[in-house]
C-alpha atoms as a PDB file:
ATOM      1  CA  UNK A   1     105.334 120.466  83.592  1.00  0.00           C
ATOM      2  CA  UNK A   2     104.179 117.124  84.658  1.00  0.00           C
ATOM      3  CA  UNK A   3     103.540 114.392  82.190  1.00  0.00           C
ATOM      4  CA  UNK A   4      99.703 113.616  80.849  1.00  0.00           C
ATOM      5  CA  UNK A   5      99.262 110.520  82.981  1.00  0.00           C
ATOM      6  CA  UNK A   6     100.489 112.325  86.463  1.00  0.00           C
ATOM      7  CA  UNK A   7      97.079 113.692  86.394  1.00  0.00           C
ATOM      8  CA  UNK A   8      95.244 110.356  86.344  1.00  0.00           C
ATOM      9  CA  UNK A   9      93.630 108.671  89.739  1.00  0.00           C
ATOM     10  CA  UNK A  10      94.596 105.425  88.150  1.00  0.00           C
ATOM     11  CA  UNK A  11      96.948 103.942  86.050  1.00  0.00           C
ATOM     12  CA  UNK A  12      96.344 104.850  81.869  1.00  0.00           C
ATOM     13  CA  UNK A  13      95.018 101.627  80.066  1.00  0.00           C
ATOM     14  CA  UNK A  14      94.817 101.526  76.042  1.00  0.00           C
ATOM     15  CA  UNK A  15      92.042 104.463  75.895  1.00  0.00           C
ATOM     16  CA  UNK A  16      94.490 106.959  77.858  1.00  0.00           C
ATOM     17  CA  UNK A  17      97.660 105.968  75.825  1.00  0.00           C
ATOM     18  CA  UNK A  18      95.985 105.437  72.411  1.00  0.00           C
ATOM     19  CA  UNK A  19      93.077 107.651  72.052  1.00  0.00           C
ATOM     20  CA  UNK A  20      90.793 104.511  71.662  1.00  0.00           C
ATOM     21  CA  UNK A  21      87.533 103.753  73.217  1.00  0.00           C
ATOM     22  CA  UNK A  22      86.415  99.884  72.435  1.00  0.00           C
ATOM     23  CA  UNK A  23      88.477  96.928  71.330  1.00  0.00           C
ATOM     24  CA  UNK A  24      87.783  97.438  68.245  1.00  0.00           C
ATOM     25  CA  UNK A  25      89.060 100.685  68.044  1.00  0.00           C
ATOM     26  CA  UNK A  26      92.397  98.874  69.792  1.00  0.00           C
ATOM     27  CA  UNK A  27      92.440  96.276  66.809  1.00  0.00           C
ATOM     28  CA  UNK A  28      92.233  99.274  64.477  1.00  0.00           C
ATOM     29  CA  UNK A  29      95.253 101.063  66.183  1.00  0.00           C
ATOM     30  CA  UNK A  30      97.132  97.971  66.238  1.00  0.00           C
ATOM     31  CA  UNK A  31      96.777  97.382  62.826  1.00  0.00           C
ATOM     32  CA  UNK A  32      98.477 100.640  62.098  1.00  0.00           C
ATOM     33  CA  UNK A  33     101.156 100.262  64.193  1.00  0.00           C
ATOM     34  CA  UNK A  34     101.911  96.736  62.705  1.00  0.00           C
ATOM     35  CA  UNK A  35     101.134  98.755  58.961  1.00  0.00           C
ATOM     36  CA  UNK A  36     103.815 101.342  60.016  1.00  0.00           C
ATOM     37  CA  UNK A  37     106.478  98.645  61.388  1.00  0.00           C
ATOM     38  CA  UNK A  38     105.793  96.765  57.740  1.00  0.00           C
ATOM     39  CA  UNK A  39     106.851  99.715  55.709  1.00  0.00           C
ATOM     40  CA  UNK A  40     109.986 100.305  57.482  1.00  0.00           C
ATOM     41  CA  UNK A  41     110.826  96.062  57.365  1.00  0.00           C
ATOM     42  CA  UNK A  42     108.660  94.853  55.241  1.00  0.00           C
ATOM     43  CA  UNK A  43     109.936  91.677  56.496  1.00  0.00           C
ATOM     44  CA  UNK A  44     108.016  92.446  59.800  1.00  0.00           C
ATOM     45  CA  UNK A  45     104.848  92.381  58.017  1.00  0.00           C
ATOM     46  CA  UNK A  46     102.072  90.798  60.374  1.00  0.00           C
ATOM     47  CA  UNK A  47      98.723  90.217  61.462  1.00  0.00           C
ATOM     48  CA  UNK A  48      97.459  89.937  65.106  1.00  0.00           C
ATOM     49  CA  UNK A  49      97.325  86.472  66.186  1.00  0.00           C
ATOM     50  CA  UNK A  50      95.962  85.414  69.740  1.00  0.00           C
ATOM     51  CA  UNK A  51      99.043  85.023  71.891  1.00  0.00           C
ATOM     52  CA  UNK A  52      97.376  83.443  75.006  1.00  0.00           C
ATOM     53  CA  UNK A  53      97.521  85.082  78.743  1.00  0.00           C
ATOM     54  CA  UNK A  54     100.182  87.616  80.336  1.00  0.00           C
ATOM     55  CA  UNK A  55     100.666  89.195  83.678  1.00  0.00           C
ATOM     56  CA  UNK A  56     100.050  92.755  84.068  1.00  0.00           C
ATOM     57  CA  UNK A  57     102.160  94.828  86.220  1.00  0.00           C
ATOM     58  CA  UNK A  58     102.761  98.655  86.250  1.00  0.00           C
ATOM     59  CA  UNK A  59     104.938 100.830  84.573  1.00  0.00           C
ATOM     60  CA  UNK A  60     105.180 104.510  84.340  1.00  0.00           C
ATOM     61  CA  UNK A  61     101.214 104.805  85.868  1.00  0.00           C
ATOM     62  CA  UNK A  62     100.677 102.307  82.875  1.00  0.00           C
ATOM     63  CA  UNK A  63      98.782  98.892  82.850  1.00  0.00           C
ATOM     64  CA  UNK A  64     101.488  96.834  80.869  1.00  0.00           C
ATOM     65  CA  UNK A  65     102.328  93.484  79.887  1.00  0.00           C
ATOM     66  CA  UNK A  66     105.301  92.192  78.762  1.00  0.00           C
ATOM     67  CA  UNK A  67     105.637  91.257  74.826  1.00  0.00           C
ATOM     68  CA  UNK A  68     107.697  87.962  74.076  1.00  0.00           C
ATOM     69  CA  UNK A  69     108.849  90.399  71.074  1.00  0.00           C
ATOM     70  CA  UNK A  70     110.092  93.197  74.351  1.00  0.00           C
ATOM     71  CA  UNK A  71     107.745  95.401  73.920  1.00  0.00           C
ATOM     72  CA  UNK A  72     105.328  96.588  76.449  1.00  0.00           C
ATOM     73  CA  UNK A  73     101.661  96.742  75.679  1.00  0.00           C
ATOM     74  CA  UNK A  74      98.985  98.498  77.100  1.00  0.00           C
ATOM     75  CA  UNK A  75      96.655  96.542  79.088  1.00  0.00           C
ATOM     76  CA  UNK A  76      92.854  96.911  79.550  1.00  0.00           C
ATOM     77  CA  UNK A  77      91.012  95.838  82.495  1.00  0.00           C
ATOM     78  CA  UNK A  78      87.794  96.849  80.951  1.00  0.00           C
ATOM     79  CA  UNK A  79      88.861  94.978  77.861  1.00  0.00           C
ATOM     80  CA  UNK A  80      91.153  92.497  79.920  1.00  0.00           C
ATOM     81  CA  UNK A  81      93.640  92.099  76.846  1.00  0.00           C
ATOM     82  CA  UNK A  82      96.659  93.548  75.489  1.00  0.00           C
ATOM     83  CA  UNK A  83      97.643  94.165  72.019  1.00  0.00           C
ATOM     84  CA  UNK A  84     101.178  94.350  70.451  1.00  0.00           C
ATOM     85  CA  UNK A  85     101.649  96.740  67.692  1.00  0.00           C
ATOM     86  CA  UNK A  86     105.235  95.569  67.275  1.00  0.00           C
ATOM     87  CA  UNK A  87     104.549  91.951  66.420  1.00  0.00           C
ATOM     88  CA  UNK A  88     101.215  91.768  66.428  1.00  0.00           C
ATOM     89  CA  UNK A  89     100.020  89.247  69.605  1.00  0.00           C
ATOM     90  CA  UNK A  90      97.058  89.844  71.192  1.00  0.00           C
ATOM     91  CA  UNK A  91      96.623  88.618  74.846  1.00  0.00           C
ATOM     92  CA  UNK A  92      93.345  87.495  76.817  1.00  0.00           C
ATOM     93  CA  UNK A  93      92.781  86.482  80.520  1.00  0.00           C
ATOM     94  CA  UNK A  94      95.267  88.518  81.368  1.00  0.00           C
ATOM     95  CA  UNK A  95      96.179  87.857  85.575  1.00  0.00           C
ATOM     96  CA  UNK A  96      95.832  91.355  87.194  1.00  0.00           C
ATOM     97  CA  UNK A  97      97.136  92.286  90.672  1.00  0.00           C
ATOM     98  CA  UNK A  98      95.122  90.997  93.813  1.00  0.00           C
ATOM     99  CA  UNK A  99      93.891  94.435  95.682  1.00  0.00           C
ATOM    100  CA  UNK A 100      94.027  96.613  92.266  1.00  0.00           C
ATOM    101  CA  UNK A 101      92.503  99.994  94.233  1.00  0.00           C
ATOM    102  CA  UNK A 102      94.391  99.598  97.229  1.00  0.00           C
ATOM    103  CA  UNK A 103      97.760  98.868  94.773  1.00  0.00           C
ATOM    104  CA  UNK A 104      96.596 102.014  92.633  1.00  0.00           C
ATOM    105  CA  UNK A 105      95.812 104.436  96.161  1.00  0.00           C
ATOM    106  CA  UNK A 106      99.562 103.390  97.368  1.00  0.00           C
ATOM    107  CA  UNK A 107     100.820 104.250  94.344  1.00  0.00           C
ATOM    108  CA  UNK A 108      98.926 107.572  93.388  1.00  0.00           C
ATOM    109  CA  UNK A 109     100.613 109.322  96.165  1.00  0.00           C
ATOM    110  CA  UNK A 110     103.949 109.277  94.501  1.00  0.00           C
ATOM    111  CA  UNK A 111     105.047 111.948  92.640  1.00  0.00           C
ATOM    112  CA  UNK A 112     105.156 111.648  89.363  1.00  0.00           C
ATOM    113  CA  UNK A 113     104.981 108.488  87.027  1.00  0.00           C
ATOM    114  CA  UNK A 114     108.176 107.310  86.878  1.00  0.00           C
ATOM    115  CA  UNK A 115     107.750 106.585  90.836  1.00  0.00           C
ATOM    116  CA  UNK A 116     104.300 104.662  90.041  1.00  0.00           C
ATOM    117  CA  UNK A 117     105.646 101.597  89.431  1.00  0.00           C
ATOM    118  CA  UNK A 118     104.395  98.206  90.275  1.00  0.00           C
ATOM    119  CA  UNK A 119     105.842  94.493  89.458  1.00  0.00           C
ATOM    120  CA  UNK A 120     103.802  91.027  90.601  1.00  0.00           C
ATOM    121  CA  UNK A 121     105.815  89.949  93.292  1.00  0.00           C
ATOM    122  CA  UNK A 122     105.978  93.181  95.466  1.00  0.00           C
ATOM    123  CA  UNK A 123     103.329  92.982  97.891  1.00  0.00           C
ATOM    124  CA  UNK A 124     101.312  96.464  99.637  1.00  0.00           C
ATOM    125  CA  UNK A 125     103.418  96.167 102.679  1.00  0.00           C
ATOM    126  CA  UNK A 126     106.512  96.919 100.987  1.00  0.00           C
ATOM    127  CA  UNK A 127     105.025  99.778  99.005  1.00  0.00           C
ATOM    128  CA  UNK A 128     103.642 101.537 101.779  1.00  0.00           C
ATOM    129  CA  UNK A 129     107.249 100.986 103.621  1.00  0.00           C
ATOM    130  CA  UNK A 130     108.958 102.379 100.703  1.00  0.00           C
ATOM    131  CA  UNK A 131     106.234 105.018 100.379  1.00  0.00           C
ATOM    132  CA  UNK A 132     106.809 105.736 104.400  1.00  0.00           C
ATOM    133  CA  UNK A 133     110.386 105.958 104.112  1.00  0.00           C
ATOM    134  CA  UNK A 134     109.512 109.202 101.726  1.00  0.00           C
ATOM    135  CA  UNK A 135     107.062 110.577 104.108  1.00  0.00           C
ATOM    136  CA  UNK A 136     103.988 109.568 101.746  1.00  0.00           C
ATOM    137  CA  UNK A 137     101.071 108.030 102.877  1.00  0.00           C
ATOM    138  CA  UNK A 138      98.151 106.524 101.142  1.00  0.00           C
ATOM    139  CA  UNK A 139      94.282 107.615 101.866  1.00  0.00           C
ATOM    140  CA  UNK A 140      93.599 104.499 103.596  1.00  0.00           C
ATOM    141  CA  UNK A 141      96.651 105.034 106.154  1.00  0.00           C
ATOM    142  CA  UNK A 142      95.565 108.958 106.342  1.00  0.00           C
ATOM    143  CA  UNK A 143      94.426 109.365 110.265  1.00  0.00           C
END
């Protein structure tokens, strides 16, 4: 059995991986998170702060960014923000991929999301080549 997000025509943001539906809800989450990190260390006790922009890439059909702590939050582009429950940052303005559907359609044909993977740097043309080379082919490449 496939995991949750295999299922999804795009890749999960907060709502799919946290069961929230506003930022507020997010905040709420994340303040729980931080709570539960606190009484393991209390030392790691925290409060969001605003941690400025990130870039967003993919990861395991997941909008991500990448924590300066090394964690990974989840990324909203309805929301366009990420929110550490490790250390408590909070990012705005985040820079999201040029060509988001036709990234997403390239990568929805792979199987599985461990294959749905996407970094800033790689560009479509080298997706759909490596997508080619496995005999997969996108909608918009579909005769």
């Amino acid at each position: 059995m496939g995991h949750r997000y295999d299922a999804l025509a795009s890749p999960a943001t907060p709502v799919e991986v946290h069961g929230v539906r506003s930022d507020a809800d997010y905040l709420r989450r994340q303040r729980r998170l931080l709570s539960d990190w606190a009484r393991l260390d209390p030392t790691t006790a925290r409060e969001p702060f605003e941690a400025g922009s990130a870039v967003v890439e993919i990861s395991g059909w997941k909008w991500i960014v990448w924590c300066a702590c090394g964690d990974a939050p989840s990324a909203s582009p309805a929301w366009d923000l990420a929110r550490c429950g490790r250390c408590g940052a909070v990012y705005r303005g985040l820079v999201w991929p040029a060509a988001r559907e036709a990234l997403c359609a390239v990568l929805r044909v792979r199987p599985g999301r461990g294959a749905r993977t996407w970094h800033p740097g790689e560009t479509l043309e080298r997706l759909r080549a490596e997508n080619a080379a496995r005999g997969l082919r996108d909608r918009e490449e579909d005769p």
